[in-house]
Protein backbone atom coordinates (compact mmCIF):
# COMPACT_ATOMS: atom_id res chain seq x y z
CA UNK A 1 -18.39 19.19 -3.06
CA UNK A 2 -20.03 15.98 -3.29
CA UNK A 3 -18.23 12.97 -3.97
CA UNK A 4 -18.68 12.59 -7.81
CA UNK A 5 -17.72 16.10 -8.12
CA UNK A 6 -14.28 15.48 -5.75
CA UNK A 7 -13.71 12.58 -7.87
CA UNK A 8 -13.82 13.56 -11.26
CA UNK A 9 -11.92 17.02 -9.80
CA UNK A 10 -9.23 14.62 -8.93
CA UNK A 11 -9.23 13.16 -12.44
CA UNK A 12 -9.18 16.08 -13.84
CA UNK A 13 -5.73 16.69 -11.80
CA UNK A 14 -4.51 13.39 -13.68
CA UNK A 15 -5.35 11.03 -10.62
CA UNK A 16 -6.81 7.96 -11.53
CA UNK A 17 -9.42 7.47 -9.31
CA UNK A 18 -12.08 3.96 -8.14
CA UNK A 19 -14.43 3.84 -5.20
CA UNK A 20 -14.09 2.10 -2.09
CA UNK A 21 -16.71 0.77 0.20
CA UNK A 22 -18.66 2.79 2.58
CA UNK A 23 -16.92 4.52 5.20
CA UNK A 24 -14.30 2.22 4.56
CA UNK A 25 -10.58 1.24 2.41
CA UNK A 26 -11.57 -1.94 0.66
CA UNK A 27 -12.10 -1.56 -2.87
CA UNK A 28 -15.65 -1.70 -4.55
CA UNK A 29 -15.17 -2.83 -7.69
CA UNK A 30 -14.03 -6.73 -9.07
CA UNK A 31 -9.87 -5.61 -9.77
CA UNK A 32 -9.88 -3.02 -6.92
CA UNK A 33 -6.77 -0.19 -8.34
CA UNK A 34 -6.49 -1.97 -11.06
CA UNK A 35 -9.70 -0.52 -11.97
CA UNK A 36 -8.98 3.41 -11.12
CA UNK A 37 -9.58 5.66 -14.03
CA UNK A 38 -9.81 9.24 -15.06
CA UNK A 39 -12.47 8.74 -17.86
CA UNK A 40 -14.82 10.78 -16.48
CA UNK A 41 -18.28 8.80 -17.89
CA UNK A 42 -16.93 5.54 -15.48
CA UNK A 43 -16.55 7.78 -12.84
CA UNK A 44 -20.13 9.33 -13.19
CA UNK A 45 -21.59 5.85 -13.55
CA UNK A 46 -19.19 4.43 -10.01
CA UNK A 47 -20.92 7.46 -8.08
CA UNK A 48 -24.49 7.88 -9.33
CA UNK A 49 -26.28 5.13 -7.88
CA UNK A 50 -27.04 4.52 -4.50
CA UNK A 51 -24.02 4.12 -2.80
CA UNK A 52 -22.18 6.54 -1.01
CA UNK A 53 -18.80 5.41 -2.13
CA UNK A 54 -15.63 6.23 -0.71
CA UNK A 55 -13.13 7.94 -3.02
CA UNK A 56 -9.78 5.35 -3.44
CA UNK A 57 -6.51 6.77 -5.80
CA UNK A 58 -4.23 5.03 -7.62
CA UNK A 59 -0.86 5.94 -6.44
CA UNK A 60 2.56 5.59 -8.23
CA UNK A 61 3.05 6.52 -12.39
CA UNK A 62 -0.49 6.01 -12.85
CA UNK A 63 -1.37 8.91 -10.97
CA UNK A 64 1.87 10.93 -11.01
CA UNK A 65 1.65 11.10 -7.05
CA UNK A 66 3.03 8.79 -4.13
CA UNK A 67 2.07 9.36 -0.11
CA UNK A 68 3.33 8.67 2.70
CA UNK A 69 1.47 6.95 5.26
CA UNK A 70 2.09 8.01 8.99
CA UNK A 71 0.32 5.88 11.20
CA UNK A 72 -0.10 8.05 14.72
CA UNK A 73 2.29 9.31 16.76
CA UNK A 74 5.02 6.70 16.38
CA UNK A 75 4.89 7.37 12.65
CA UNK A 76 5.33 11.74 13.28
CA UNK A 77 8.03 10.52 15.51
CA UNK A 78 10.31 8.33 13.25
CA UNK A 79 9.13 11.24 10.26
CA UNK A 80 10.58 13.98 13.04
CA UNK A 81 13.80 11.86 13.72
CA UNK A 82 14.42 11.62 9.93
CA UNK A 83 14.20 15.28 9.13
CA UNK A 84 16.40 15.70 11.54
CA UNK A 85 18.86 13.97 9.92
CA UNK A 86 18.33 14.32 6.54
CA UNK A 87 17.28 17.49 6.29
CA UNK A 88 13.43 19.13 5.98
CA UNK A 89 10.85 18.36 3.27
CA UNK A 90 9.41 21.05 1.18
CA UNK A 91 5.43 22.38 1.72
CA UNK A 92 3.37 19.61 0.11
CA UNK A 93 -0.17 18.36 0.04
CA UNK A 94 -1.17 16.80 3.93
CA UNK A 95 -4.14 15.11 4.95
CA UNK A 96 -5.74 14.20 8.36
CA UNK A 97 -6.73 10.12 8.24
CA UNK A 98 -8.43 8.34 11.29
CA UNK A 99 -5.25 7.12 12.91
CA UNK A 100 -2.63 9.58 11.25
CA UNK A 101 -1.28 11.17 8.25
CA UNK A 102 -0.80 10.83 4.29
CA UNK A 103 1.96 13.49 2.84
CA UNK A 104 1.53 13.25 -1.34
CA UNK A 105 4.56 13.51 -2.94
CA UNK A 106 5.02 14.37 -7.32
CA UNK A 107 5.86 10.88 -8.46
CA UNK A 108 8.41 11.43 -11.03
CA UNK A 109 9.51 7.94 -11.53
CA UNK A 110 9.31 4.24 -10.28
CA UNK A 111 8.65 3.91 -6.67
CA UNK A 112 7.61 0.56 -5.13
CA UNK A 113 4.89 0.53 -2.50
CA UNK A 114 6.66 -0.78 0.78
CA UNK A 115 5.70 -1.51 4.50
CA UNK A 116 7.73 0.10 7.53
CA UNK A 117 10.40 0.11 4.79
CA UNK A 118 11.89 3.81 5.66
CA UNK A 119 10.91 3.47 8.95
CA UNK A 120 8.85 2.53 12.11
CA UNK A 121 4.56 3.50 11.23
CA UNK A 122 5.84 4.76 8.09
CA UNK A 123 4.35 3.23 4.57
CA UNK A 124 5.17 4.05 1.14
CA UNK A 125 1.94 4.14 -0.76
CA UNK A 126 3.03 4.04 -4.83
CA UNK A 127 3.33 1.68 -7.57
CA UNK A 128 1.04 -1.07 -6.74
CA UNK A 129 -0.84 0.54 -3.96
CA UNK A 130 -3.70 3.27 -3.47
CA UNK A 131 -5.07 5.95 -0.99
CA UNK A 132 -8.41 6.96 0.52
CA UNK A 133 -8.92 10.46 -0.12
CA UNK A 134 -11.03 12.95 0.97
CA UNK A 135 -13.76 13.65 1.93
CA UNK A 136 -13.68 9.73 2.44
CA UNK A 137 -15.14 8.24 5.54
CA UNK A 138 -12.50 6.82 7.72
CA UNK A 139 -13.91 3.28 9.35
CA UNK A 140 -13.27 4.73 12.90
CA UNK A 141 -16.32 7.99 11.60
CA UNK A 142 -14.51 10.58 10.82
CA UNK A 143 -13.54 12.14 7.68
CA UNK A 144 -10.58 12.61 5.53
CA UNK A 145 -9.08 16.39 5.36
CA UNK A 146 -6.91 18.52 3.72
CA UNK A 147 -4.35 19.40 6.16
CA UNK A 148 -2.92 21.18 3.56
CA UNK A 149 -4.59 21.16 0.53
CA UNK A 150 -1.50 22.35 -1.87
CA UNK A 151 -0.45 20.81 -5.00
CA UNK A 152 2.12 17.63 -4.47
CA UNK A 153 5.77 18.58 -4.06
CA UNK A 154 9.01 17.00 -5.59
CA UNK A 155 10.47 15.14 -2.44
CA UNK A 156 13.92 15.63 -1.89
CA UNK A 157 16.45 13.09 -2.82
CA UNK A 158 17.28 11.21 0.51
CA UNK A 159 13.73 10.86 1.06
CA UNK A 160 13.00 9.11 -2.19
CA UNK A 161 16.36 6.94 -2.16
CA UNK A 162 14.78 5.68 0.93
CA UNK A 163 11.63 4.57 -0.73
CA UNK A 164 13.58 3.26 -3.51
CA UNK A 165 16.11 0.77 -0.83
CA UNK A 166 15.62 -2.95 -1.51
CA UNK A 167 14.04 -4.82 1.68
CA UNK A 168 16.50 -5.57 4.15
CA UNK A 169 18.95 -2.18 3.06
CA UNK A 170 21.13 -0.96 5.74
CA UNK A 171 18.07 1.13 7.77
CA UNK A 172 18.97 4.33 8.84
CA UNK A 173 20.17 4.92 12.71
CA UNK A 174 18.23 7.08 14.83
CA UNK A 175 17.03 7.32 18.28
CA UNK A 176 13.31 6.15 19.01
CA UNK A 177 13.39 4.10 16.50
CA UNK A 178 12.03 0.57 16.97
CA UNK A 179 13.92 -2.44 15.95
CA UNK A 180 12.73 -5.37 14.65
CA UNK A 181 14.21 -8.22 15.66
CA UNK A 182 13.03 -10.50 12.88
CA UNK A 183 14.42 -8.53 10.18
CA UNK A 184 15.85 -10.73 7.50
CA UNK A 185 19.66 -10.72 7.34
CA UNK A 186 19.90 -10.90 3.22
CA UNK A 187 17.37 -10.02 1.26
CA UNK A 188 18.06 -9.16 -2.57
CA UNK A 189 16.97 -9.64 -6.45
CA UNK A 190 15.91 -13.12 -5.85
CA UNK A 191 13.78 -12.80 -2.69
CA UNK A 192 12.61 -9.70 -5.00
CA UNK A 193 11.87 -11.55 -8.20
CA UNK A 194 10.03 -14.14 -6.16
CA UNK A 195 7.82 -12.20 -4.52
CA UNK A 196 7.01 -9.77 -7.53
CA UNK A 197 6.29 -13.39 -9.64
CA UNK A 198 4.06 -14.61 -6.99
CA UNK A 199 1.73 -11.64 -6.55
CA UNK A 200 1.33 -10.83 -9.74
CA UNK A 201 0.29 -14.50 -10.43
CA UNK A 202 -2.40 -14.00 -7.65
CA UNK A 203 -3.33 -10.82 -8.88
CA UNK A 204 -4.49 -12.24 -12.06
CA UNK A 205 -6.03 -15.32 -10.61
CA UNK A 206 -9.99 -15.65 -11.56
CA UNK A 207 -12.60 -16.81 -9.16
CA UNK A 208 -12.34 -20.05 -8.44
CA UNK A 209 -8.88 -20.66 -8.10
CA UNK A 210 -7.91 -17.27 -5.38
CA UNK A 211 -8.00 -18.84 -2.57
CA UNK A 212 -6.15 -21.61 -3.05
CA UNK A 213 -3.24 -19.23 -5.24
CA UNK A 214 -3.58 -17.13 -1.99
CA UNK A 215 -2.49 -20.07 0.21
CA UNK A 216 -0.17 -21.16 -1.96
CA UNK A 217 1.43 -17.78 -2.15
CA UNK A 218 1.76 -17.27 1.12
CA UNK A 219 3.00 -20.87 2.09
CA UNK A 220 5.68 -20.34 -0.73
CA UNK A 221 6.85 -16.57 0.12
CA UNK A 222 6.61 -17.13 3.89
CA UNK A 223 9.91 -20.11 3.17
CA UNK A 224 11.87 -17.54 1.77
CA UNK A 225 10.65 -15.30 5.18
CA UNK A 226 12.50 -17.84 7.22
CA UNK A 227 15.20 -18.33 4.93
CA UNK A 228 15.92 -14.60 5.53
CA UNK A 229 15.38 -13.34 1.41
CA UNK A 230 12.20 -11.62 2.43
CA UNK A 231 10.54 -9.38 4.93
CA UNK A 232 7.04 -10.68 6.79
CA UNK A 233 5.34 -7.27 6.49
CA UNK A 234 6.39 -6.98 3.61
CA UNK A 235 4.68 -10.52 1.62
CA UNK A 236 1.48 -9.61 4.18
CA UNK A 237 1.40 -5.85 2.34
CA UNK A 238 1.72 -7.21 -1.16
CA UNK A 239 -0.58 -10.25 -0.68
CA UNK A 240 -3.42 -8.80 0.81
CA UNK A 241 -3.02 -6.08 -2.24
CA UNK A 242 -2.76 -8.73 -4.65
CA UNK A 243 -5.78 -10.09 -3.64
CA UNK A 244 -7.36 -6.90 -3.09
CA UNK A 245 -6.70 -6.91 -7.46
CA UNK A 246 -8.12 -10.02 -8.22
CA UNK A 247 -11.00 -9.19 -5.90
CA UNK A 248 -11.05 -11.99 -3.51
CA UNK A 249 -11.05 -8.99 -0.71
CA UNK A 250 -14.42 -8.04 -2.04
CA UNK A 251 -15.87 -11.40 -2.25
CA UNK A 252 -18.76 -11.45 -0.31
CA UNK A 253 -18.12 -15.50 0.61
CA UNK A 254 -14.39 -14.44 1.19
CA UNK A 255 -13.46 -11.07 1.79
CA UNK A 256 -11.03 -9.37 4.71
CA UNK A 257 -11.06 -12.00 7.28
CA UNK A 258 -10.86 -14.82 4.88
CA UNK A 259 -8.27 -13.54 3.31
CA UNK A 260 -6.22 -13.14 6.79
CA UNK A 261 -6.69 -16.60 7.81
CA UNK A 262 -5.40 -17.74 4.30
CA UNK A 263 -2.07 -16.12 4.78
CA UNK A 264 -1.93 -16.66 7.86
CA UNK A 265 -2.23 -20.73 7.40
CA UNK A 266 0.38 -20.51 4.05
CA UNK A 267 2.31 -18.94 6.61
CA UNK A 268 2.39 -21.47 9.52
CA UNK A 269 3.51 -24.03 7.15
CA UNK A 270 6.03 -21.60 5.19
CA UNK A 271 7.95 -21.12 8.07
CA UNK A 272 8.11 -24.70 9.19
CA UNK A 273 10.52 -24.97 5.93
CA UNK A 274 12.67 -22.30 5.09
CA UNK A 275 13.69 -21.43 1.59
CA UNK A 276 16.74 -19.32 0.68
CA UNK A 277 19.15 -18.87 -2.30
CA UNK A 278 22.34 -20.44 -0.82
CA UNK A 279 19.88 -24.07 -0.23
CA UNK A 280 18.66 -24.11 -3.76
């Protein structure tokens, strides 16, 4: 099928759906997921002109569906080890990306997107975050695929209370499994509600003022990183999504790298001055 016919199939399935850039992941449109939709005239009008869009879904409640992302080997590994221990997940829908793996889940609930949060190469792509679907051009040339193309199955229990943990929950013990040595000791509500207040501030930040929010974001979240109430993956996951919303990503006088220098100058200077709940 062509690519306005795969996307408004996928709407039809209830997936909201927005286009990405050419053989690429970063949104084309001002608000990036913010913008997915099932209306099927938006879609037609995204994928008529000249571009040859790449297909981007909504994940979380707005879609009904949340993946995992399995980046490589290290990612099938720490998937493996947790099976193993937790038990084995039911036939669901699989496909092949340029470096890995997405497994689609029914979302039946809340589920934040998260960052190495269940384990080592393993993302949780849901509220707040999107996919690249096929037949989407990976950056590295080749395609998405089904791996298997069946409808998304209810995960089991463990797997979701995983997804669900607060950063910084006990992590599960298993062998292989990397360990990061910088992982904050306490993290809770407040690193939470700090970081959820901050990125959706950025999110909604018009042109003009992004870059400077980003900065400021990152400088601010990146104390509480070395006062231990937040994870660094973490803030980098939900910043660079945040601006991915408010479209400084896309800017053509900003975009990708831009946006990775800015948090990574916030987050020199954040660290120079930790922040943390106790020294309020």
């Amino acid at each position: 099928m062509t690519a306005i016919a795969t996307a408004l199939d996928y709407a039809a399935k209830g997936y909201a759906v927005f286009p990405c850039m050419e053989r690429g992941k970063t949104p084309a449109t001002g608000r990036g997921f913010k913008d997915a939709t099932t209306n099927p005239a938006t879609i037609r009008r995204w994928w008529s002109g000249v571009h040859n869009y790449n297909i981007g879904i909504a994940t979380g409640q707005i879609s009904g569906i949340w993946v995992l992302d399995l980046d490589g080997e290290h990612g099938d590994q720490a998937m493996a080890d947790l099976v193993a221990k937790y038990g084995p997940l039911p036939p669901t829908a699989e496909v092949r990306t340029g470096r890995g793996g997405h497994m689609w889940f029914r979302c039946n609930g809340p589920i934040p997107s998260s960052v190495e949060r269940i384990g080592p190469s393993i993302d949780v792509r849901a509220d707040g975050g999107y996919v690249v679907a096929p037949p989407s051009i990976h950056p590295m040339g080749c395609a998405y695929e089904w791996e298997k193309n069946l409808a998304p199955a209810v995960a089991p229990e463990w797997l979701v209370k995983l997804a669900k943990q607060r950063p910084g929950a006990p992590r599960i013990e298993l062998t292989q499994v990397r360990v990061n040595s910088h992982e904050p000791a306490r993290i809770g509500a407040y690193g939470q509600a700090a970081l959820d207040r901050e990125c959706e501030a950025l999110a909604n930040t018009a042109q003009g003022g992004r870059n400077h929010a980003l900065n400021r974001a990152s400088f601010c979240l990146h104390r509480l990183v070395a006062g231990g109430e937040l994870d660094g993956a973490e803030v980098r996951h939900r910043l660079i999504a945040a601006a991915t919303a408010n479209g400084l990503m896309t800017d053509p006088t900003d975009g990708p790298s831009s946006v990775e220098r800015t948090i990574a100058s916030g987050a020199r200077a954040g660290l120079q001055h930790p922040r943390s709940r106790a020294a309020r």
